[in-house]
PDB file of N, CA and C in Angstrom:
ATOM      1  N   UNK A   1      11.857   8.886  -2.516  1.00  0.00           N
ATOM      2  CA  UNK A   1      11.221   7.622  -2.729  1.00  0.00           C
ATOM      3  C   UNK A   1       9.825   7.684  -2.121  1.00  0.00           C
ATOM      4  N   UNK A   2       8.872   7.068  -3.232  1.00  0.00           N
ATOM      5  CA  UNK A   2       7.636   7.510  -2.422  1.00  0.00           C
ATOM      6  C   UNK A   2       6.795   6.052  -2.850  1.00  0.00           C
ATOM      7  N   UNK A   3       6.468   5.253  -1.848  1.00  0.00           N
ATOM      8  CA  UNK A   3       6.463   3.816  -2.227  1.00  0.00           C
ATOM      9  C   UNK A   3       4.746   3.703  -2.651  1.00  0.00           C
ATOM     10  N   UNK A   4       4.151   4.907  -2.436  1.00  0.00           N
ATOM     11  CA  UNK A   4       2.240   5.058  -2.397  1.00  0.00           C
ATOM     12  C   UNK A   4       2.630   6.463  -2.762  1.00  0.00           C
ATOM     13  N   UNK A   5       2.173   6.792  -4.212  1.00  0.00           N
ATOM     14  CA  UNK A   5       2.501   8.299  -4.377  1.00  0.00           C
ATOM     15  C   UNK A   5       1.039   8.614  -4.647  1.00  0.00           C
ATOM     16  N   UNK A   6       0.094   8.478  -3.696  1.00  0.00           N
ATOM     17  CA  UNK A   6      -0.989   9.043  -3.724  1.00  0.00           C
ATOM     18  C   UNK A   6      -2.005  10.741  -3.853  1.00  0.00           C
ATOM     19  N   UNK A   7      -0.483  10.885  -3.391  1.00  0.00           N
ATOM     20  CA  UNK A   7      -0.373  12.460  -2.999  1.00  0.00           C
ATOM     21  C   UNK A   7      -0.172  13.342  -4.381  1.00  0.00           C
ATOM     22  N   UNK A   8       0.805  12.390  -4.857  1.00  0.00           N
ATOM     23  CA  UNK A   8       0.751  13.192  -6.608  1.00  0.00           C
ATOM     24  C   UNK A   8      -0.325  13.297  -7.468  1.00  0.00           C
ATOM     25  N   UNK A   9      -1.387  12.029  -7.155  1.00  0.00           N
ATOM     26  CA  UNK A   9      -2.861  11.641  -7.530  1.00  0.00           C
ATOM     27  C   UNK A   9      -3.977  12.671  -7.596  1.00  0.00           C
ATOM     28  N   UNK A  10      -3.752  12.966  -6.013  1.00  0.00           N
ATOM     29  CA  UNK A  10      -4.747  13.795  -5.779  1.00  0.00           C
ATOM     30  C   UNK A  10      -4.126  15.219  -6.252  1.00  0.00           C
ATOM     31  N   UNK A  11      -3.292  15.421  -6.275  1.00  0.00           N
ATOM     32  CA  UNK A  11      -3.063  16.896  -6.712  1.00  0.00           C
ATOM     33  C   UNK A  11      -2.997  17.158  -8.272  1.00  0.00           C
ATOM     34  N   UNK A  12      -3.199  16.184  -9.202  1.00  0.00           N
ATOM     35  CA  UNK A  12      -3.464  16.166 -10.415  1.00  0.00           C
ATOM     36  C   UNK A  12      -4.707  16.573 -10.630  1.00  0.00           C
ATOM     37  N   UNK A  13      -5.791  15.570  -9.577  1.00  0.00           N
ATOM     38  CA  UNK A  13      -7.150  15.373 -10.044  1.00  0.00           C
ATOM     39  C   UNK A  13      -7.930  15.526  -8.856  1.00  0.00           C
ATOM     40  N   UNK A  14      -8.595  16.607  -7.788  1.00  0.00           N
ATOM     41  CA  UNK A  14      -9.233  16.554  -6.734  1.00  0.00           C
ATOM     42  C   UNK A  14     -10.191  15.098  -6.813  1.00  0.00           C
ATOM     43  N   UNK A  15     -10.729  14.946  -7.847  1.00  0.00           N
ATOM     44  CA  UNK A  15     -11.794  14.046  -8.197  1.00  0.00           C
ATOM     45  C   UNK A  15     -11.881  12.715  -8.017  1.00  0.00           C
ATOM     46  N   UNK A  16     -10.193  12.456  -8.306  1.00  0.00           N
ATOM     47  CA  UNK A  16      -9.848  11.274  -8.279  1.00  0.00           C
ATOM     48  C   UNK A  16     -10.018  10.424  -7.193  1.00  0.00           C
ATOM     49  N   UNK A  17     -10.324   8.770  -7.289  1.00  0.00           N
ATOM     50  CA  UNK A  17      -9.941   8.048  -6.766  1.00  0.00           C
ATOM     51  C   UNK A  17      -9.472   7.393  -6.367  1.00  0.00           C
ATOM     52  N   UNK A  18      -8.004   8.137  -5.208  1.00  0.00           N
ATOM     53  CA  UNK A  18      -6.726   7.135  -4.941  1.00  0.00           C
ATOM     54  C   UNK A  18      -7.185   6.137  -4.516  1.00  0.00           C
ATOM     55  N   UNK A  19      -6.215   5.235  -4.575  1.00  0.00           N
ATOM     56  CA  UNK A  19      -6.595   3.414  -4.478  1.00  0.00           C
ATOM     57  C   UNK A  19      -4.869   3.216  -3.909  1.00  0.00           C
ATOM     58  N   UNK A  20      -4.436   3.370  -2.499  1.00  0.00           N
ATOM     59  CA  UNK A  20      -3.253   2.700  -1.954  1.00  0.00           C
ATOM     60  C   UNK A  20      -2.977   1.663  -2.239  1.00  0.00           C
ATOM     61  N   UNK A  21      -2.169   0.766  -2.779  1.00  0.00           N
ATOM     62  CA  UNK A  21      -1.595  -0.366  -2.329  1.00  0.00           C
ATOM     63  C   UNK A  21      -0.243  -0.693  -2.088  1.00  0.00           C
ATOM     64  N   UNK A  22       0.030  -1.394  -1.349  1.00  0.00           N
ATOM     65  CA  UNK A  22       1.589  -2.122  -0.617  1.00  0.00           C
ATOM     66  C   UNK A  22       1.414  -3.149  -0.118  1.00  0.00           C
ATOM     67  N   UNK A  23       2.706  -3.663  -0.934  1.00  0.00           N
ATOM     68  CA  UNK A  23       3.029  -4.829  -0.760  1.00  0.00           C
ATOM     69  C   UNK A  23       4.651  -4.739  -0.071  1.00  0.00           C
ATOM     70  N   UNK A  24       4.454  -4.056   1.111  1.00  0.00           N
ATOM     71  CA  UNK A  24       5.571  -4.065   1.650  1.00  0.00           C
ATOM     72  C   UNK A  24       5.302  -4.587   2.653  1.00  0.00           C
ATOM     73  N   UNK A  25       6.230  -5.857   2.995  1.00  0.00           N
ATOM     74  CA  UNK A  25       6.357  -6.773   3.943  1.00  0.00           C
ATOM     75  C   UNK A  25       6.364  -5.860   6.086  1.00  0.00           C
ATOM     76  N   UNK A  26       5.657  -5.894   6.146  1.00  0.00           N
ATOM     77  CA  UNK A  26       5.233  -6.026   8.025  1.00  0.00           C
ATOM     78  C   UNK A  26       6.699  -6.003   8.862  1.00  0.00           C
ATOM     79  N   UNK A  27       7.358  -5.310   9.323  1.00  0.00           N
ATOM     80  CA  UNK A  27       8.407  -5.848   9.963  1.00  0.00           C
ATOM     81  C   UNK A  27       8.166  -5.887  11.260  1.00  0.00           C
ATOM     82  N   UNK A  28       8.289  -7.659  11.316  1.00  0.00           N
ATOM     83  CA  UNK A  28       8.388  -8.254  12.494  1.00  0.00           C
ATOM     84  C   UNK A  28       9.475  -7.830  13.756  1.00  0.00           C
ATOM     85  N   UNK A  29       8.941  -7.582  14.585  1.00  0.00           N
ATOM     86  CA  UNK A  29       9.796  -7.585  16.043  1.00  0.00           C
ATOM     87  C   UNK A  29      10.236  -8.245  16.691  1.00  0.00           C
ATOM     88  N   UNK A  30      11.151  -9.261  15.727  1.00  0.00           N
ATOM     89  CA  UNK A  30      12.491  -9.917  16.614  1.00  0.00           C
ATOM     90  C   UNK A  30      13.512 -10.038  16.307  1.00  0.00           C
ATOM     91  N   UNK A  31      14.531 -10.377  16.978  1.00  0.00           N
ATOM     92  CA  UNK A  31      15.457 -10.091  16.717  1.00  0.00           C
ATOM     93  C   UNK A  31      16.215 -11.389  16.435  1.00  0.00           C
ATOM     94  N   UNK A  32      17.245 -11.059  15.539  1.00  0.00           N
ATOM     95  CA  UNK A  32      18.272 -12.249  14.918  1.00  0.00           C
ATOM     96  C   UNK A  32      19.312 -12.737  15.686  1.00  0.00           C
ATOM     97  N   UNK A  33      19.435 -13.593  16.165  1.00  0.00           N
ATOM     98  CA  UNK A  33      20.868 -13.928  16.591  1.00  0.00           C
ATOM     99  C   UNK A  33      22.092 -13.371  16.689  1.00  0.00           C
ATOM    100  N   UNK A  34      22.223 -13.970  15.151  1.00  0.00           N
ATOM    101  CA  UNK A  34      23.648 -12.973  14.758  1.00  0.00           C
ATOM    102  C   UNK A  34      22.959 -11.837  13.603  1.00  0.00           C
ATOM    103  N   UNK A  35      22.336 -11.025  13.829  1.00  0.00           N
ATOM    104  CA  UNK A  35      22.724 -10.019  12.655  1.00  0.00           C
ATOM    105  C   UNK A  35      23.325  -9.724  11.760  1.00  0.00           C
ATOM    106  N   UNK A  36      23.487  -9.581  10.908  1.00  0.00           N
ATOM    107  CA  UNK A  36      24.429  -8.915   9.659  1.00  0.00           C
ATOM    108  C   UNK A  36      24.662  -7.596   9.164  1.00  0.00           C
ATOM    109  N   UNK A  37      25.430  -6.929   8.732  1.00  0.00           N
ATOM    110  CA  UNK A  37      25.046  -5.644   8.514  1.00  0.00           C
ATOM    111  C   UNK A  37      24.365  -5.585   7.239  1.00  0.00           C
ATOM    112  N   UNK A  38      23.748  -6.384   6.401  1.00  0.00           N
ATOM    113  CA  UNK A  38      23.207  -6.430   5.499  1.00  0.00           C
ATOM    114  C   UNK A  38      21.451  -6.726   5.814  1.00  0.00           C
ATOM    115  N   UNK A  39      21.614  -7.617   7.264  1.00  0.00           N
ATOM    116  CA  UNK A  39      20.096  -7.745   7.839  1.00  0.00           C
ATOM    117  C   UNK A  39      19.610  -6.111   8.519  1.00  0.00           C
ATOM    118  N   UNK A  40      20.678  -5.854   8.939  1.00  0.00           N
ATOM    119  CA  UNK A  40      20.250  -4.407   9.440  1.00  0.00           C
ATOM    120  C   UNK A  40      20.077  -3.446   8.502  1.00  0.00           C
ATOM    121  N   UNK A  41      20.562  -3.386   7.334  1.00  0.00           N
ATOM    122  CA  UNK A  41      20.557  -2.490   6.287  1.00  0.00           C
ATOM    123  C   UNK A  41      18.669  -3.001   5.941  1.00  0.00           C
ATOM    124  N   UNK A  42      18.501  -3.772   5.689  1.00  0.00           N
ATOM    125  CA  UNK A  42      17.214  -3.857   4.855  1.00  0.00           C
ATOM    126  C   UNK A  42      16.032  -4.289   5.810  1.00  0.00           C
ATOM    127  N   UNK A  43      16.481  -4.149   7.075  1.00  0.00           N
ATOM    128  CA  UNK A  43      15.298  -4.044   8.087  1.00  0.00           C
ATOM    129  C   UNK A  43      14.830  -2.535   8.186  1.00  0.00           C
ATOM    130  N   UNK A  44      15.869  -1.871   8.276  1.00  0.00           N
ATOM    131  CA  UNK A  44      15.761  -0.447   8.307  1.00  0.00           C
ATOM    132  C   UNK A  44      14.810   0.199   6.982  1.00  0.00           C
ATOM    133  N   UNK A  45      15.777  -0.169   5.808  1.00  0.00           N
ATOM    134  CA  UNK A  45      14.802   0.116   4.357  1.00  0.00           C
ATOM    135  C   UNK A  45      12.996  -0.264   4.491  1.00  0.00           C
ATOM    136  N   UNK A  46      12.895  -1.510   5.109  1.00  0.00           N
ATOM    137  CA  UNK A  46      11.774  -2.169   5.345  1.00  0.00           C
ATOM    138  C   UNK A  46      10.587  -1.203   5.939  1.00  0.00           C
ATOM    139  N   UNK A  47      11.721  -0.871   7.087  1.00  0.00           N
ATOM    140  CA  UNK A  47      10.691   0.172   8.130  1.00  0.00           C
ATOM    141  C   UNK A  47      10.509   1.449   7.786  1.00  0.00           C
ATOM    142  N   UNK A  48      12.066   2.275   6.748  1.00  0.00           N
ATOM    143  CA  UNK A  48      11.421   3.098   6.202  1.00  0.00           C
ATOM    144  C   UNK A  48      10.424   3.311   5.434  1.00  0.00           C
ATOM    145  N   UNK A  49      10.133   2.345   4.438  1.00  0.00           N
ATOM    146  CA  UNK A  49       8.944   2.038   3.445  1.00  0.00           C
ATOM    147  C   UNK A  49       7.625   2.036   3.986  1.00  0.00           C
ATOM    148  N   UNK A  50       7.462   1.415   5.036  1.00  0.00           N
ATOM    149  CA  UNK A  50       6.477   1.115   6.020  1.00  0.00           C
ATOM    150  C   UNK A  50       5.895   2.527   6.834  1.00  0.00           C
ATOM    151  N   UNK A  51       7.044   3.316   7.067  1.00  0.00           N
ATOM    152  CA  UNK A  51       6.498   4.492   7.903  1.00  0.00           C
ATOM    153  C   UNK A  51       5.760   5.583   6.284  1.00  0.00           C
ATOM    154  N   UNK A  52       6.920   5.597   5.084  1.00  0.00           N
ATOM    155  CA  UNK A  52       6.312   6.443   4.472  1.00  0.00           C
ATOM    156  C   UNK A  52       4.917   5.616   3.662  1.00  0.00           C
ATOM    157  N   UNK A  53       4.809   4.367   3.813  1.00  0.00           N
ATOM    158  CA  UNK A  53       2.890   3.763   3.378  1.00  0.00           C
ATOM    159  C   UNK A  53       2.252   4.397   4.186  1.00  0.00           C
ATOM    160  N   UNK A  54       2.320   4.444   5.509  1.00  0.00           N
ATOM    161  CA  UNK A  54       1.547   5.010   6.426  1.00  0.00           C
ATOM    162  C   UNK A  54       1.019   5.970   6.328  1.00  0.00           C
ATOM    163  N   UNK A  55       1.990   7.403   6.455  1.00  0.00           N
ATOM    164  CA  UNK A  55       1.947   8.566   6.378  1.00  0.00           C
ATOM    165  C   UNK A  55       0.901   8.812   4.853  1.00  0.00           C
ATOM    166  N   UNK A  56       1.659   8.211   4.003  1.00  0.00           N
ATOM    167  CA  UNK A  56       0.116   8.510   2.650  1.00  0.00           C
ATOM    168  C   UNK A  56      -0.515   7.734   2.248  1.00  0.00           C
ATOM    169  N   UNK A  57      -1.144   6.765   2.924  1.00  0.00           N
ATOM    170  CA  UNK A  57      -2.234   5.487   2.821  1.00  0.00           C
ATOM    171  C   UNK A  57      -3.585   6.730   3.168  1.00  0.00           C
ATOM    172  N   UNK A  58      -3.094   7.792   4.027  1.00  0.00           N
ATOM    173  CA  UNK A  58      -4.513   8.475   4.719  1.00  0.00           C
ATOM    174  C   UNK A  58      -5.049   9.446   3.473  1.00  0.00           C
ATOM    175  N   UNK A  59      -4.232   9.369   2.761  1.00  0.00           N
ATOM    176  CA  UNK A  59      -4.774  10.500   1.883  1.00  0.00           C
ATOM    177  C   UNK A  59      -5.370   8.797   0.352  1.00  0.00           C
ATOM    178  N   UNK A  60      -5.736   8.549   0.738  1.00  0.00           N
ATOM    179  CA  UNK A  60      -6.412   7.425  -0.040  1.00  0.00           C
ATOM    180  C   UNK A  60      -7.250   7.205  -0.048  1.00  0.00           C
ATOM    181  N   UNK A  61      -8.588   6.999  -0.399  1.00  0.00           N
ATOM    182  CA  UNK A  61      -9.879   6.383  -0.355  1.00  0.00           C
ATOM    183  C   UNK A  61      -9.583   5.049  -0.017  1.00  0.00           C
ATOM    184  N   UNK A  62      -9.174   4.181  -0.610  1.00  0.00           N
ATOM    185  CA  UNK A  62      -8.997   2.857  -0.552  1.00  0.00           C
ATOM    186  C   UNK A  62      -7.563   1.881  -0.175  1.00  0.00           C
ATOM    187  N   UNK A  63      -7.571   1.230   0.688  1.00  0.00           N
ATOM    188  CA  UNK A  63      -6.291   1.122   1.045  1.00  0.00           C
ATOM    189  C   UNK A  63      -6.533  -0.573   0.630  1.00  0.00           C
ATOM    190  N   UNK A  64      -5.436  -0.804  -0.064  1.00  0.00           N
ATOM    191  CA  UNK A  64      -5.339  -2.499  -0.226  1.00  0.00           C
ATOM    192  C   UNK A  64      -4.181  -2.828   0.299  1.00  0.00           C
ATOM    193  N   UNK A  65      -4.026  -4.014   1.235  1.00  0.00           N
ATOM    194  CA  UNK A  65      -3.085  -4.055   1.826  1.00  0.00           C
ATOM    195  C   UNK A  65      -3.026  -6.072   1.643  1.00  0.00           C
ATOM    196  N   UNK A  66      -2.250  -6.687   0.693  1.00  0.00           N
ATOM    197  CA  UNK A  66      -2.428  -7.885   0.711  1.00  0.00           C
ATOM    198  C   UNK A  66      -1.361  -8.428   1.699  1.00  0.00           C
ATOM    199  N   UNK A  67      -1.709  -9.958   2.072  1.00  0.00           N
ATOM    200  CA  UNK A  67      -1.083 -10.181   3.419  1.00  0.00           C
ATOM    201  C   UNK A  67       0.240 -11.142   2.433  1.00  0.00           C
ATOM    202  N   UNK A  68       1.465 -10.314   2.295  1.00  0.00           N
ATOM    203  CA  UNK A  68       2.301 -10.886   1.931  1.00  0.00           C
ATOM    204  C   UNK A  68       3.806 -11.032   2.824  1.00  0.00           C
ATOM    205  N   UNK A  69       3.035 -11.174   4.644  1.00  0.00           N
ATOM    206  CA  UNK A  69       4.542 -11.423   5.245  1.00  0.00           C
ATOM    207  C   UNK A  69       5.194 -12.732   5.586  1.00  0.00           C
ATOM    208  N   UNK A  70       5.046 -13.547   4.215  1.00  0.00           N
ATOM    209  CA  UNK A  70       6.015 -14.343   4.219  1.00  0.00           C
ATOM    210  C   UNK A  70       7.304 -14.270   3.303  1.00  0.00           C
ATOM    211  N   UNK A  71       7.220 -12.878   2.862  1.00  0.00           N
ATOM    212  CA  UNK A  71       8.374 -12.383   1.753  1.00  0.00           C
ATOM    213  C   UNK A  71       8.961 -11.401   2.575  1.00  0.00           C
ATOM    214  N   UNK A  72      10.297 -11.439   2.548  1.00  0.00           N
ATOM    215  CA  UNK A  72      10.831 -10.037   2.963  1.00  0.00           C
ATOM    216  C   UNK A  72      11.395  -8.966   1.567  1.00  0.00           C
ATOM    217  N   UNK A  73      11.646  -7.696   1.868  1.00  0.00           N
ATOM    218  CA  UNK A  73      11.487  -7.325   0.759  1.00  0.00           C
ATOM    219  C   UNK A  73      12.284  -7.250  -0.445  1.00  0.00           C
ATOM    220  N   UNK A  74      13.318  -8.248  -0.276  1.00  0.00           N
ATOM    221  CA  UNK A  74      14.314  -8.711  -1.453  1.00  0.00           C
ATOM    222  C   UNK A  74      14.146  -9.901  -1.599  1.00  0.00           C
ATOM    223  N   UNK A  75      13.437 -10.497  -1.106  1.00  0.00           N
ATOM    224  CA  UNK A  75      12.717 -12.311  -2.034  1.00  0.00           C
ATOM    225  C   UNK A  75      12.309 -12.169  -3.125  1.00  0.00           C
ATOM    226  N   UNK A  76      12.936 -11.675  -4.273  1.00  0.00           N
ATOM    227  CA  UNK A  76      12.366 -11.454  -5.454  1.00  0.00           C
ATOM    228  C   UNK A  76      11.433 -12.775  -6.124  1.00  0.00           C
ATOM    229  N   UNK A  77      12.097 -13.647  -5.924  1.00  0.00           N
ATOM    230  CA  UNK A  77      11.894 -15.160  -6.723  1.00  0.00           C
ATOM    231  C   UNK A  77      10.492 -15.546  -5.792  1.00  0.00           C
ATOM    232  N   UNK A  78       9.599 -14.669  -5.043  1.00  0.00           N
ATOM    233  CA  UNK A  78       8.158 -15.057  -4.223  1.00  0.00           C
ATOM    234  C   UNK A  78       7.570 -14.290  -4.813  1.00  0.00           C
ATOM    235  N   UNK A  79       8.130 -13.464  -6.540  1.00  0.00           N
ATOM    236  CA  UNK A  79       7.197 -12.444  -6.859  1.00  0.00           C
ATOM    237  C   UNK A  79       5.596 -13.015  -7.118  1.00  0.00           C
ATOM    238  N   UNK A  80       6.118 -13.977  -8.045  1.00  0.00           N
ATOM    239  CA  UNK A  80       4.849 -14.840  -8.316  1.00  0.00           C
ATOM    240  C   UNK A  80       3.766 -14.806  -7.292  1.00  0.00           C
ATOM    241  N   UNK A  81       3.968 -15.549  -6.234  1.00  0.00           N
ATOM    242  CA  UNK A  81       3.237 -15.414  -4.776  1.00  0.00           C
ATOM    243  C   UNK A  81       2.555 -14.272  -4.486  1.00  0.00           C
ATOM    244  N   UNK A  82       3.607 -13.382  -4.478  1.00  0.00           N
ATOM    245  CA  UNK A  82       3.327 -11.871  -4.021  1.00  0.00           C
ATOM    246  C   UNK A  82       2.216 -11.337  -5.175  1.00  0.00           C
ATOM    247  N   UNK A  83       2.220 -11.347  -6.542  1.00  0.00           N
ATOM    248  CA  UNK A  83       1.445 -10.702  -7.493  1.00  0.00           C
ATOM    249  C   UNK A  83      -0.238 -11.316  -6.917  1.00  0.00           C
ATOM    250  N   UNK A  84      -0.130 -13.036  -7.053  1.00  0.00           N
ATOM    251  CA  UNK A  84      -0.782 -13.590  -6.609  1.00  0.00           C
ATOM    252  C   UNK A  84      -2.428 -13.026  -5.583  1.00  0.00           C
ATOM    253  N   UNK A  85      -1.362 -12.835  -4.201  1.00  0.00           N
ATOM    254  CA  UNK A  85      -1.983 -12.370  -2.891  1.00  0.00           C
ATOM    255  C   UNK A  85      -2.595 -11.087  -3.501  1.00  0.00           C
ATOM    256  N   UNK A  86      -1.525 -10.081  -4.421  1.00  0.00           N
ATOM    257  CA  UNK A  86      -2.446  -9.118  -4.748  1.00  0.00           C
ATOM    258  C   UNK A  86      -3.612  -9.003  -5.622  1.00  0.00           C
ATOM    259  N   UNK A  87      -3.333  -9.915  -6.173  1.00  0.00           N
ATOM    260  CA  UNK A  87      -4.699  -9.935  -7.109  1.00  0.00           C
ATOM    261  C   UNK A  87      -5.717 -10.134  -6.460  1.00  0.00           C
ATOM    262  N   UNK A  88      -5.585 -11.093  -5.476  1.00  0.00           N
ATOM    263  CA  UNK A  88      -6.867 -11.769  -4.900  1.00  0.00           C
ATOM    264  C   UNK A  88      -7.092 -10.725  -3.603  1.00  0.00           C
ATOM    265  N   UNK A  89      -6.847  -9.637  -3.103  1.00  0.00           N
ATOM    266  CA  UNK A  89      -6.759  -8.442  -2.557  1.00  0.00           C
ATOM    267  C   UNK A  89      -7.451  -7.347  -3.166  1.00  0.00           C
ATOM    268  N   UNK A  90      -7.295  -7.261  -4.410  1.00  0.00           N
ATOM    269  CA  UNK A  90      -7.581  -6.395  -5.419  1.00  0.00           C
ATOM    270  C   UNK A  90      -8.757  -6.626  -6.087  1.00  0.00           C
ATOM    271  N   UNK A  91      -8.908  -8.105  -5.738  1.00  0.00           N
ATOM    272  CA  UNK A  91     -10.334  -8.716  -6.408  1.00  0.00           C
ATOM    273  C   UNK A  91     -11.710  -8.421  -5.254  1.00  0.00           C
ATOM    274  N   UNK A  92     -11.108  -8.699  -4.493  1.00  0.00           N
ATOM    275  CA  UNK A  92     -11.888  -8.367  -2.582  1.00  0.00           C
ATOM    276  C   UNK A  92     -11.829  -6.967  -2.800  1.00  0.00           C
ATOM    277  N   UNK A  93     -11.449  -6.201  -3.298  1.00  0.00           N
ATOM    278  CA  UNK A  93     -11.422  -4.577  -2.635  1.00  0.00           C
ATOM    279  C   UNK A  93     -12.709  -4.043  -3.982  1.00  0.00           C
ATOM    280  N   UNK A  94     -13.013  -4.743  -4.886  1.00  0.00           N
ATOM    281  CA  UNK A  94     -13.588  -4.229  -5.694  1.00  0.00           C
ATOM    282  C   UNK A  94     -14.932  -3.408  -6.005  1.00  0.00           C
ATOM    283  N   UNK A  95     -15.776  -4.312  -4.883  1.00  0.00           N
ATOM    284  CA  UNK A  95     -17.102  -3.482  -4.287  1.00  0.00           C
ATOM    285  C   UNK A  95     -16.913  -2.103  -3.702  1.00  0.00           C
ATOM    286  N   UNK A  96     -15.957  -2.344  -3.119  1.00  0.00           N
ATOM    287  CA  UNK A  96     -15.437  -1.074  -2.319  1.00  0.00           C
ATOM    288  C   UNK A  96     -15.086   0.342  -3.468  1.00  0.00           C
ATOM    289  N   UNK A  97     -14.168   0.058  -4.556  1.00  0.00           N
ATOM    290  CA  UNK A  97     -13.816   0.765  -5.617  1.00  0.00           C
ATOM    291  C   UNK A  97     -15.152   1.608  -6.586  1.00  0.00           C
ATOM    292  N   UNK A  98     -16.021  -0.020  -6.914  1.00  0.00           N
ATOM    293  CA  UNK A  98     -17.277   0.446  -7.623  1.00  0.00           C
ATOM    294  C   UNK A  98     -17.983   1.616  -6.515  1.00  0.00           C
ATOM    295  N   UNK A  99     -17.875   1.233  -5.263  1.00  0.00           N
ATOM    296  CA  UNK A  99     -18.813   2.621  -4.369  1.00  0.00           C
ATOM    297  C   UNK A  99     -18.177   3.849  -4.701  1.00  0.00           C
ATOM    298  N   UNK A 100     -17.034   3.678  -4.643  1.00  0.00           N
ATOM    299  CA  UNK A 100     -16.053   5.016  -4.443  1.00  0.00           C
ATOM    300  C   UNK A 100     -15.976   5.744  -5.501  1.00  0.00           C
ATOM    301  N   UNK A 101     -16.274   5.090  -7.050  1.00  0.00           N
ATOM    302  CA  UNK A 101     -16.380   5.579  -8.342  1.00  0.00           C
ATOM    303  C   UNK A 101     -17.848   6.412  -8.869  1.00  0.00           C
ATOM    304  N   UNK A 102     -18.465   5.795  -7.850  1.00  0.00           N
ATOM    305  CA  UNK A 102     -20.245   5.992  -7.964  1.00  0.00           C
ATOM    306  C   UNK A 102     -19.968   7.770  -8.418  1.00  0.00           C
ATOM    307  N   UNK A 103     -20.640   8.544  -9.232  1.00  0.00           N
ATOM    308  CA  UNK A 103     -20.175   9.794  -9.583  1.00  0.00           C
ATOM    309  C   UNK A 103     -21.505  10.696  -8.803  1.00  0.00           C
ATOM    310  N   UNK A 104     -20.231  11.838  -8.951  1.00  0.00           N
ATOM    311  CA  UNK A 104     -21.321  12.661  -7.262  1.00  0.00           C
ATOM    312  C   UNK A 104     -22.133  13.466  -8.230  1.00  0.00           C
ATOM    313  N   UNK A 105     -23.196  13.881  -7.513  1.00  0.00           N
ATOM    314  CA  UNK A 105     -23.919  14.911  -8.207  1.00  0.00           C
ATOM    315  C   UNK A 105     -23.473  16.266  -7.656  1.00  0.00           C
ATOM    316  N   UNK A 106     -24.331  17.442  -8.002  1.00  0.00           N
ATOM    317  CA  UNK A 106     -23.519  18.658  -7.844  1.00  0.00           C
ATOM    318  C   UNK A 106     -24.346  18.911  -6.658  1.00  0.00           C
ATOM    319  N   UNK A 107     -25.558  18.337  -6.583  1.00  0.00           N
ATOM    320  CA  UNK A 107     -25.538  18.559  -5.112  1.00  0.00           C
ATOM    321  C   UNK A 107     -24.981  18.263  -3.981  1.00  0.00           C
ATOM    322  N   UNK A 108     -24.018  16.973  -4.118  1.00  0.00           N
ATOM    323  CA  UNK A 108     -23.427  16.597  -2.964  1.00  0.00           C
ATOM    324  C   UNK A 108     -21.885  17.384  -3.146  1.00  0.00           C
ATOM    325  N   UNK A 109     -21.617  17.827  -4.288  1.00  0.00           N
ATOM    326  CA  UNK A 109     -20.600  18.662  -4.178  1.00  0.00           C
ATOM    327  C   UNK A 109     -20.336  19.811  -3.463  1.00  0.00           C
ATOM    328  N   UNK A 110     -21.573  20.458  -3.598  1.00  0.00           N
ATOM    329  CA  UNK A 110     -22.196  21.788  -3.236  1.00  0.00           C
ATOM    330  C   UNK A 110     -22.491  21.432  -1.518  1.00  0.00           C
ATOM    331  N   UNK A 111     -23.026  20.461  -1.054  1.00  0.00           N
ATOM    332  CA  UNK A 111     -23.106  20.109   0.352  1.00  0.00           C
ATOM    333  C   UNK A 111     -24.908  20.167   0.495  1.00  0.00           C
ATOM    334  N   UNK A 112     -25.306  20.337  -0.765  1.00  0.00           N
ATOM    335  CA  UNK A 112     -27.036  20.463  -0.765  1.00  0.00           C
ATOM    336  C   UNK A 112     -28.078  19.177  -0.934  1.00  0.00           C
TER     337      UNK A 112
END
């Protein structure tokens, strides 16, 4: 499972411009009362997702990260919300994209 497969990106296309995004919910550090083994099951999933964004967010030019931790990550029915935040994330990251697309010359390829 690779929740930012950025890594497949770049090894298609050196050239390319990965563009990260996740919309995987932040897991908060507290703790529940009573637990469930179903809260523990998908806190865990949560944090796995979270460690592997991490690990390949770095191999990205651009990391979009919209602030969607008021969903956890089986609130399906906040998709709306969630698409939402990303758009308007995606709309903000756009200056950033147009720089990153700017096309190199062969001198800056070359290091000249």
């Amino acid at each position: 499972m690779n929740p930012v497969p950025v890594d497949v990106l770049a090894s298609l296309d050196p050239r390319a411009v990965p563009v990260a995004v996740s919309v995987i919910p932040k897991v908060e550090h507290k703790q529940a009362e009573r637990p469930t083994t179903v809260d523990i099951f998908l806190n865990a999933f949560d944090i796995m997702q979270q460690r592997l964004y991490e690990t390949n967010k770095s191999l990205a030019r651009i990391s979009i990260e919209p602030h969607v931790s008021f969903a956890s990550g089986i609130e399906f029915w906040e998709a709306k919300r969630i698409i939402e935040c990303g758009e308007q994330a995606a709309l903000e990251a756009i200056p950033e994209i147009k720089r990153a697309l700017k096309p190199f010359s062969l001198f800056s390829v070359f290091g000249k």
